[in-house]
PDB file of N, CA and C in Angstrom:
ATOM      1  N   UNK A   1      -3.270  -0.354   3.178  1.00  0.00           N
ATOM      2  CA  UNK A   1      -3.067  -1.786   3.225  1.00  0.00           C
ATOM      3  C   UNK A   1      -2.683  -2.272   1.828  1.00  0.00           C
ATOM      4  N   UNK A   2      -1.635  -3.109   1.679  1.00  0.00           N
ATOM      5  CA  UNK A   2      -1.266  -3.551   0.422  1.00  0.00           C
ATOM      6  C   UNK A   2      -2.382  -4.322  -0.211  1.00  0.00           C
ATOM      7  N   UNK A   3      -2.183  -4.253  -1.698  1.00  0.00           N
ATOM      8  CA  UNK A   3      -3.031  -4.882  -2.277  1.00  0.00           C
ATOM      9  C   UNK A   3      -2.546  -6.588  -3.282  1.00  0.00           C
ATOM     10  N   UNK A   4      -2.983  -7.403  -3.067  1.00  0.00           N
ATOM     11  CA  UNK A   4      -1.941  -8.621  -3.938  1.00  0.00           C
ATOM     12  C   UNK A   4      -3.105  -9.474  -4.596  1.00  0.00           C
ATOM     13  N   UNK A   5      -2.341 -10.063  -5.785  1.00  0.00           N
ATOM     14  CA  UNK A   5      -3.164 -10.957  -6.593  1.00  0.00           C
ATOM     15  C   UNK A   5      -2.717 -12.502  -5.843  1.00  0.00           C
ATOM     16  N   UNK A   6      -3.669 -13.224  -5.559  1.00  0.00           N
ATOM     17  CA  UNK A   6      -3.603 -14.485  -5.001  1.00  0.00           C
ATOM     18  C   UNK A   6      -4.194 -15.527  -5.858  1.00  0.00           C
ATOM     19  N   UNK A   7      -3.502 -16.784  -5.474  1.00  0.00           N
ATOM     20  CA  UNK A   7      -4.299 -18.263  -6.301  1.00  0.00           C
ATOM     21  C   UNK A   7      -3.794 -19.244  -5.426  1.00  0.00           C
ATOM     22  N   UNK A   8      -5.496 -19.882  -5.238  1.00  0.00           N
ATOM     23  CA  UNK A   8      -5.703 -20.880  -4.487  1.00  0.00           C
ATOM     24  C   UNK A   8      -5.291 -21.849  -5.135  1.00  0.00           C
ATOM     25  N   UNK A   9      -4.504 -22.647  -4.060  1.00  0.00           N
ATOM     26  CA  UNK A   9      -3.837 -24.235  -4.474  1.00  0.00           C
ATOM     27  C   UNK A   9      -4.665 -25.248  -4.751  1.00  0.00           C
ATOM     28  N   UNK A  10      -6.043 -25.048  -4.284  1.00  0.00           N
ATOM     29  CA  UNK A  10      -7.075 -26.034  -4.447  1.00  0.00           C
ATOM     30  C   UNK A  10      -7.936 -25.991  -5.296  1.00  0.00           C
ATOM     31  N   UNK A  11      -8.300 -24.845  -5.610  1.00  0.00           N
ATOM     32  CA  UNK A  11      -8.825 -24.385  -6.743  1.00  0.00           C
ATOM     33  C   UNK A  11      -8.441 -23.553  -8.128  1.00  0.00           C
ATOM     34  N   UNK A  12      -7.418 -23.191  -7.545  1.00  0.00           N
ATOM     35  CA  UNK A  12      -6.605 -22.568  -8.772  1.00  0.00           C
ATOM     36  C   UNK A  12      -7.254 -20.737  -9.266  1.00  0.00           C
ATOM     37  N   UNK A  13      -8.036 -20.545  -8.578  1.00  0.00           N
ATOM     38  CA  UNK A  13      -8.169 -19.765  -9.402  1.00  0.00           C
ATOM     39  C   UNK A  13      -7.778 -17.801  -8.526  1.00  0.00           C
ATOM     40  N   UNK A  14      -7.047 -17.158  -9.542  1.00  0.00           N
ATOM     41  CA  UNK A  14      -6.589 -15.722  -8.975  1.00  0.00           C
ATOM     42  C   UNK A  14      -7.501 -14.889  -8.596  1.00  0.00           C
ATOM     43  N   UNK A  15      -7.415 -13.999  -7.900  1.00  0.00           N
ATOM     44  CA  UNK A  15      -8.184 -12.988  -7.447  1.00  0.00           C
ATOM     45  C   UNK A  15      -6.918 -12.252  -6.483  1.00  0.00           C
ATOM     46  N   UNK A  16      -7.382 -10.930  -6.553  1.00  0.00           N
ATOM     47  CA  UNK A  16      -7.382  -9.683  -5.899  1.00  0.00           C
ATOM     48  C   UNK A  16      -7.718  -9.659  -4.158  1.00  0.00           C
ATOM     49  N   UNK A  17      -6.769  -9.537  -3.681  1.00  0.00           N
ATOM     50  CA  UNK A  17      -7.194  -9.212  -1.955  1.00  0.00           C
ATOM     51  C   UNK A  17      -6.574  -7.994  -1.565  1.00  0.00           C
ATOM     52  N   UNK A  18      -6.746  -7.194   0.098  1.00  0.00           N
ATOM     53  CA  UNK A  18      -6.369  -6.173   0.428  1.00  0.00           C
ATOM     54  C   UNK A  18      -5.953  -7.169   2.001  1.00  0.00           C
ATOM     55  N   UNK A  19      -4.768  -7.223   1.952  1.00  0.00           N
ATOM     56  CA  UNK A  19      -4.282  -8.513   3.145  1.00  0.00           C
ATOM     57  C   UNK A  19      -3.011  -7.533   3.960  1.00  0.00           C
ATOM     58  N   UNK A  20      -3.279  -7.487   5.231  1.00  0.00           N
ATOM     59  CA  UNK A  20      -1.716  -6.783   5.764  1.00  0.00           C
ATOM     60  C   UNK A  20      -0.729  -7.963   5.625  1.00  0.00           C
ATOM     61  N   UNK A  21       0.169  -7.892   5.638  1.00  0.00           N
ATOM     62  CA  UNK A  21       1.578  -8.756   5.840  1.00  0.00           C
ATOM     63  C   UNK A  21       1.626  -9.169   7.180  1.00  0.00           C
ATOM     64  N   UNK A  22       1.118  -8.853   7.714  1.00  0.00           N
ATOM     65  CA  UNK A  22       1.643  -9.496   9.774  1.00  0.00           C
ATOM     66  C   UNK A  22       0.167 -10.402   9.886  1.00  0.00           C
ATOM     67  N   UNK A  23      -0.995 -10.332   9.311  1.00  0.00           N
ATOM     68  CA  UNK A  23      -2.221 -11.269   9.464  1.00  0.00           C
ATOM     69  C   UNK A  23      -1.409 -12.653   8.820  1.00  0.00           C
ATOM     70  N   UNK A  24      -2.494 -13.410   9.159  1.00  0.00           N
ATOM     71  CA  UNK A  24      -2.553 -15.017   8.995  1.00  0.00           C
ATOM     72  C   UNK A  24      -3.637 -14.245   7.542  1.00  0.00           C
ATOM     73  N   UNK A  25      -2.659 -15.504   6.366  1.00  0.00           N
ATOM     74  CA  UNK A  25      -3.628 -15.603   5.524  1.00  0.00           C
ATOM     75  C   UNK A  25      -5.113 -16.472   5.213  1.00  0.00           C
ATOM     76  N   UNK A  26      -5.937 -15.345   5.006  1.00  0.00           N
ATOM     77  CA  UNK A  26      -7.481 -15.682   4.483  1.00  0.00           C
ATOM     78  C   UNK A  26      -7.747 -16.723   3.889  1.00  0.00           C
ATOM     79  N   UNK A  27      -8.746 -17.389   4.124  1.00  0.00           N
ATOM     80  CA  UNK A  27      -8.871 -18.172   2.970  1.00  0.00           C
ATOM     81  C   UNK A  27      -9.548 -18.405   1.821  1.00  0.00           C
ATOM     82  N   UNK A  28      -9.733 -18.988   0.543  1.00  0.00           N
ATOM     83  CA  UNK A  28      -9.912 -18.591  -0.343  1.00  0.00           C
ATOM     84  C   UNK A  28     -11.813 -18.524  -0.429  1.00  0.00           C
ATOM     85  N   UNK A  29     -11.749 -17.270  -1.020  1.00  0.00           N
ATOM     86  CA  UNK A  29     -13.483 -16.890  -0.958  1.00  0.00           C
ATOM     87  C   UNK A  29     -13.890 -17.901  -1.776  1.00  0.00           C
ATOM     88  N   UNK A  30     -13.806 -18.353  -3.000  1.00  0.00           N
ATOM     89  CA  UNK A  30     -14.595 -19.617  -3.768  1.00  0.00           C
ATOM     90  C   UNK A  30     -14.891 -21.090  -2.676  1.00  0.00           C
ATOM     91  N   UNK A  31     -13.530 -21.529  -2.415  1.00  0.00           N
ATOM     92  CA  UNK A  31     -13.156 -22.821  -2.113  1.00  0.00           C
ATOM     93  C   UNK A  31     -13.110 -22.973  -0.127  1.00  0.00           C
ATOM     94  N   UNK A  32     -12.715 -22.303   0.359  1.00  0.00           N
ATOM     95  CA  UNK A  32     -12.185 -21.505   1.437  1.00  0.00           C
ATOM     96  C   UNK A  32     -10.689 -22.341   1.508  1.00  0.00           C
ATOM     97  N   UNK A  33     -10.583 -22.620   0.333  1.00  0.00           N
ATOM     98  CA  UNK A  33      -8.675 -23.668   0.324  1.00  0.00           C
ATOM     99  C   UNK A  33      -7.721 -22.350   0.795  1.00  0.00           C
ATOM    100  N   UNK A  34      -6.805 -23.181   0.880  1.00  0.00           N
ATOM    101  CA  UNK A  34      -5.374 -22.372   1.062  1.00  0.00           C
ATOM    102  C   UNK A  34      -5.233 -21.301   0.196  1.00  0.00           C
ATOM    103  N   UNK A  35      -4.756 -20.752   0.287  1.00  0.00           N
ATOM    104  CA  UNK A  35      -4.136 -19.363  -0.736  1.00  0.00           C
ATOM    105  C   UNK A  35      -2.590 -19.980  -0.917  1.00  0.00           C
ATOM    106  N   UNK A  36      -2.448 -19.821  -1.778  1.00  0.00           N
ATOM    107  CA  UNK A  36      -0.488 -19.842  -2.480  1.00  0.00           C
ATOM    108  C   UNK A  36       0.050 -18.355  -2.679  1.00  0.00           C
ATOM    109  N   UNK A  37       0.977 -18.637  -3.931  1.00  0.00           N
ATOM    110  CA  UNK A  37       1.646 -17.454  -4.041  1.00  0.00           C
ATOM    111  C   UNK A  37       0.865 -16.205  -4.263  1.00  0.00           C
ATOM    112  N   UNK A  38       1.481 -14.910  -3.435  1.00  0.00           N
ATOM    113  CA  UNK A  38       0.864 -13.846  -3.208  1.00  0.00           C
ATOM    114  C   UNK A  38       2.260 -12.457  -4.099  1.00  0.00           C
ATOM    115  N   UNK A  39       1.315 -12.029  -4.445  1.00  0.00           N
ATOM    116  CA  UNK A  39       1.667 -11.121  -5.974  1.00  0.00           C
ATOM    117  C   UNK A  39       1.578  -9.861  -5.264  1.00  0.00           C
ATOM    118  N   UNK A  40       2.868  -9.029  -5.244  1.00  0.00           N
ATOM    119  CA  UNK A  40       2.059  -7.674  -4.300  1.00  0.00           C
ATOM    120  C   UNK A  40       2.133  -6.612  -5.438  1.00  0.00           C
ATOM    121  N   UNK A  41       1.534  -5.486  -5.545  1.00  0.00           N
ATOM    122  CA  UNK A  41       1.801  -4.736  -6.264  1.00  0.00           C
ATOM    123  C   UNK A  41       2.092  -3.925  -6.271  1.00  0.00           C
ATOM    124  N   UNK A  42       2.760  -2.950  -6.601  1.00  0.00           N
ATOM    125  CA  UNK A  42       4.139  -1.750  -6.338  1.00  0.00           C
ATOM    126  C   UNK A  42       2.312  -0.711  -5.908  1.00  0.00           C
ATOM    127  N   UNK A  43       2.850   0.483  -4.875  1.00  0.00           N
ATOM    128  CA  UNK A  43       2.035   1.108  -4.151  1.00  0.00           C
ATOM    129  C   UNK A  43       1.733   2.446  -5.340  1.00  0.00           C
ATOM    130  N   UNK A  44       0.852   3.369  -4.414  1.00  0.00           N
ATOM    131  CA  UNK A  44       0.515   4.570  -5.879  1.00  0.00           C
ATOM    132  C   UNK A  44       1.575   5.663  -5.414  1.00  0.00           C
ATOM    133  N   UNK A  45       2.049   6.099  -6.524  1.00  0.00           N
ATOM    134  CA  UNK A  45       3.056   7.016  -6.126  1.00  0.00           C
ATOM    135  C   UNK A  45       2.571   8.527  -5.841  1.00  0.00           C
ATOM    136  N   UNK A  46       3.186   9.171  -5.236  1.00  0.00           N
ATOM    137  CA  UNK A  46       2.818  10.906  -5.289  1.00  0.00           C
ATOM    138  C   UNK A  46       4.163  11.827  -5.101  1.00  0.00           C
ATOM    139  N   UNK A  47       4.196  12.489  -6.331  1.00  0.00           N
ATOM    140  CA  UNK A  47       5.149  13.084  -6.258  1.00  0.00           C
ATOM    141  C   UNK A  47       5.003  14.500  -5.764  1.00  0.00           C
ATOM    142  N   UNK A  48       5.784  15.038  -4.463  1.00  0.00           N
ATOM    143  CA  UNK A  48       6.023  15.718  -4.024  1.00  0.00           C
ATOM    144  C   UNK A  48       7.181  17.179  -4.193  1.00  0.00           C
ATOM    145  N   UNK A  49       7.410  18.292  -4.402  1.00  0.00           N
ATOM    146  CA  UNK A  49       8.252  19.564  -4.205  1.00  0.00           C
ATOM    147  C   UNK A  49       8.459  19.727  -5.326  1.00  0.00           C
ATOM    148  N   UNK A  50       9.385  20.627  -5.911  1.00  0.00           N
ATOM    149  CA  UNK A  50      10.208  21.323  -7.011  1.00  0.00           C
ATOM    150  C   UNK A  50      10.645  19.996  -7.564  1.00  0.00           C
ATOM    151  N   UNK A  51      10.631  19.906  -8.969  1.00  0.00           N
ATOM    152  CA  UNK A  51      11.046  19.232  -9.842  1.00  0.00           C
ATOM    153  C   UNK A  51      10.119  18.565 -10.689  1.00  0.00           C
ATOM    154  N   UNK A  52       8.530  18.323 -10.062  1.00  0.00           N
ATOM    155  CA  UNK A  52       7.515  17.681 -10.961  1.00  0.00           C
ATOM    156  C   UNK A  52       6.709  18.374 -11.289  1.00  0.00           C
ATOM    157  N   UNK A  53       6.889  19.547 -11.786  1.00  0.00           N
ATOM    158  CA  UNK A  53       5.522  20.212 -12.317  1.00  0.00           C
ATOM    159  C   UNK A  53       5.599  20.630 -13.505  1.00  0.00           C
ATOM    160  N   UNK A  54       5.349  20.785 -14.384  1.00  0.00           N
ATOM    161  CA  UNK A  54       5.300  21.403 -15.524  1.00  0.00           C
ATOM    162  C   UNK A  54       6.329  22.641 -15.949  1.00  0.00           C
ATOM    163  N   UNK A  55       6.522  23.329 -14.870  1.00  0.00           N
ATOM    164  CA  UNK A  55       7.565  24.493 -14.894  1.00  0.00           C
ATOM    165  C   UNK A  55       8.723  23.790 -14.736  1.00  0.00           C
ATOM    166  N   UNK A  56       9.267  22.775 -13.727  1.00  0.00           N
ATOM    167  CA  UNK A  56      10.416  22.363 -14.175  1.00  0.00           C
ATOM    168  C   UNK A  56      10.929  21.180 -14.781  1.00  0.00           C
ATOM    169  N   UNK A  57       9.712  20.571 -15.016  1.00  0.00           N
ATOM    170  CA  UNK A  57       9.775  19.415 -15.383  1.00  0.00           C
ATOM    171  C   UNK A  57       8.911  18.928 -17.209  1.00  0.00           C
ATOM    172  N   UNK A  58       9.397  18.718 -18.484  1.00  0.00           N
ATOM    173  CA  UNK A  58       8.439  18.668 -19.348  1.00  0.00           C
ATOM    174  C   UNK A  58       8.342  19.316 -20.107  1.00  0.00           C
ATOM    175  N   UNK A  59       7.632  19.514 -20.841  1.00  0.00           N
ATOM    176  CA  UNK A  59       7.272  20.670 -21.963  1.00  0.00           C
ATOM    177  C   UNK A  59       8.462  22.265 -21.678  1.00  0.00           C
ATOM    178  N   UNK A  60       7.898  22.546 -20.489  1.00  0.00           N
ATOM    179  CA  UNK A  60       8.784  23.961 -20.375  1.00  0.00           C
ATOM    180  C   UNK A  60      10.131  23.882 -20.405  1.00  0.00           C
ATOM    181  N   UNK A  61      10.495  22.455 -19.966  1.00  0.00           N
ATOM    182  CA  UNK A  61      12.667  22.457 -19.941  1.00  0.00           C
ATOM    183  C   UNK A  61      12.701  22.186 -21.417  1.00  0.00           C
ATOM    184  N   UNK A  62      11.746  21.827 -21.783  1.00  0.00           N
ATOM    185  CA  UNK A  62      12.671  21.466 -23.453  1.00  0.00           C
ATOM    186  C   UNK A  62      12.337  22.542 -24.181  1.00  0.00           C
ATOM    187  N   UNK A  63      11.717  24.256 -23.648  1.00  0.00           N
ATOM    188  CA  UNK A  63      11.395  24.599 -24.522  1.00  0.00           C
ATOM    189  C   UNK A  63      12.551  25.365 -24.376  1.00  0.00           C
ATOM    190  N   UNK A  64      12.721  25.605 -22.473  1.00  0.00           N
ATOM    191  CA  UNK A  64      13.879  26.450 -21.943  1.00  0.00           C
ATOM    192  C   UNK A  64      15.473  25.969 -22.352  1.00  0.00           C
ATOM    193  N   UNK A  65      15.721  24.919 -22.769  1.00  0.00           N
ATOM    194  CA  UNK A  65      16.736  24.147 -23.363  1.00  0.00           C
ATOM    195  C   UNK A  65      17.116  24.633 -24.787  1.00  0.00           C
ATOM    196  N   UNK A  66      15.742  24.480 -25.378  1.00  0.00           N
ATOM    197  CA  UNK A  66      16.317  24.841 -27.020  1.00  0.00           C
ATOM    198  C   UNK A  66      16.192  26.641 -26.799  1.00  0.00           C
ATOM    199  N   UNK A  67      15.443  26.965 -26.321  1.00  0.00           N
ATOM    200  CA  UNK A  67      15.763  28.857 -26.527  1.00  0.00           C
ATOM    201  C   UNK A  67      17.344  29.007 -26.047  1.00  0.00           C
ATOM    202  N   UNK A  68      17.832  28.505 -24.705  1.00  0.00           N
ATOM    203  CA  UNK A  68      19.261  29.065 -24.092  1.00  0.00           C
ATOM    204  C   UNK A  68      19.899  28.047 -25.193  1.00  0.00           C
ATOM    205  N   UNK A  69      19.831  27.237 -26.130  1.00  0.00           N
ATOM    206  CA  UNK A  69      20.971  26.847 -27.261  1.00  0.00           C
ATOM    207  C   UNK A  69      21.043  28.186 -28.220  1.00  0.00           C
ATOM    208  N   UNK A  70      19.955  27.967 -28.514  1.00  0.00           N
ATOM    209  CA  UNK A  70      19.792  29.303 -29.956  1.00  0.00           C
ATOM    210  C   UNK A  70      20.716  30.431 -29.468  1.00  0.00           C
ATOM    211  N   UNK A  71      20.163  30.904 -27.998  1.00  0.00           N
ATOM    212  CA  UNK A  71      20.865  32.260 -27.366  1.00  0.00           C
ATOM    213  C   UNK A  71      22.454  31.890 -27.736  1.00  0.00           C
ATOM    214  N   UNK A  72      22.848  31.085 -27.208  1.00  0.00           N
ATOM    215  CA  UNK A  72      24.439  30.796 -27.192  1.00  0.00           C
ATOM    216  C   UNK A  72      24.854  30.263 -28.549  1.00  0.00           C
ATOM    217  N   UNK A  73      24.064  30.092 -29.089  1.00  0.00           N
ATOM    218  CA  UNK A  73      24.434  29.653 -30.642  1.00  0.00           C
ATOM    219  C   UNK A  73      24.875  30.686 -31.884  1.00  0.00           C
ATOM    220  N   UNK A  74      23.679  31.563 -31.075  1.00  0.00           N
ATOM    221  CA  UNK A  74      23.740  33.602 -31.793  1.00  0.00           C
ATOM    222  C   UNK A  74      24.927  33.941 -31.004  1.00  0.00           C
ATOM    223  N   UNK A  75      25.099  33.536 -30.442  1.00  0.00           N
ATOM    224  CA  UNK A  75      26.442  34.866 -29.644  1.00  0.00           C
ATOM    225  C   UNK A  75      25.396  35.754 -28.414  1.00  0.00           C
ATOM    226  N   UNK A  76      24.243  34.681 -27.844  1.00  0.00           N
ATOM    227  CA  UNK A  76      23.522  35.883 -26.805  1.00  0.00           C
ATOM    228  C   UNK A  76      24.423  35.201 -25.491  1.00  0.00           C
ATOM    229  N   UNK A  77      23.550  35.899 -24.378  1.00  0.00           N
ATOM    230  CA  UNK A  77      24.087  34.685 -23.208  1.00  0.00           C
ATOM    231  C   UNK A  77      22.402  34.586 -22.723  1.00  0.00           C
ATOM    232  N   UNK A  78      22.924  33.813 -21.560  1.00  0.00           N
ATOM    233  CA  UNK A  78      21.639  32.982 -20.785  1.00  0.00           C
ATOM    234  C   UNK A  78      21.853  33.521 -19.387  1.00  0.00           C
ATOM    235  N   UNK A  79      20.572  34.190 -19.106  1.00  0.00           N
ATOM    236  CA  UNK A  79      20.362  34.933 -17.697  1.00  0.00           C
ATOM    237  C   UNK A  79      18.605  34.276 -17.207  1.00  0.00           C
ATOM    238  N   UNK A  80      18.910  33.466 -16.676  1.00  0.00           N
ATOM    239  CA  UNK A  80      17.563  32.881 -15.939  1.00  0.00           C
ATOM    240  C   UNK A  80      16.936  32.773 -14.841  1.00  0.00           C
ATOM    241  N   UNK A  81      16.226  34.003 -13.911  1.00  0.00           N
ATOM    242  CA  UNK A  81      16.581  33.943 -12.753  1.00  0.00           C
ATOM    243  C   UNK A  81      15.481  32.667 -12.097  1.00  0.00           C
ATOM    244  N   UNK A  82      14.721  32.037 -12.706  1.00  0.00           N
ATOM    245  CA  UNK A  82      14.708  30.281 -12.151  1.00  0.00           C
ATOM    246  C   UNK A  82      15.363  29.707 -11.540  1.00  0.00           C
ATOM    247  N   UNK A  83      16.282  29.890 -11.980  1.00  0.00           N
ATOM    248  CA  UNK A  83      17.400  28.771 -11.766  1.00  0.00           C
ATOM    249  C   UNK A  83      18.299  28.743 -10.328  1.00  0.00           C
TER     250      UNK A  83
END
């Protein structure tokens, strides 16, 4: 259920709710006034498959980046079977 920062028109003051979008809005816990503008806040992310882990993502590409420069910089080549 989304989570949004709310402020009552009658009382003014913000707070935090857990409100679905298709309900009739609550009313305000201090005052029981109206609620106004509703603030939603971006959801928690989770990143999923190949590309966010440490092996390909981070520390290890920049280390795998500068070694295959050096290689090709010496005259080596670059054989990575990662890739």
């Amino acid at each position: 259920m989304p989570t949004y920062d709310v402020k009552c028109k009658s009382c003014e003051i913000i707070y935090e709710i857990e409100h679905s979008i298709v309900k009739d809005h609550p009313p305000c816990k201090e005052c029981q006034g109206e609620l106004g503008t509703y603030f939603s806040r971006p959801p928690g992310i989770s990143f999923k498959g190949d590309g966010w882990t440490g092996k390909h993502y981070g520390v290890d590409t920049t280390a795998k980046i500068r070694d295959r420069t050096n290689a090709l910089q010496h005259g080596g080549t670059v054989n990575d079977p990662d890739d």
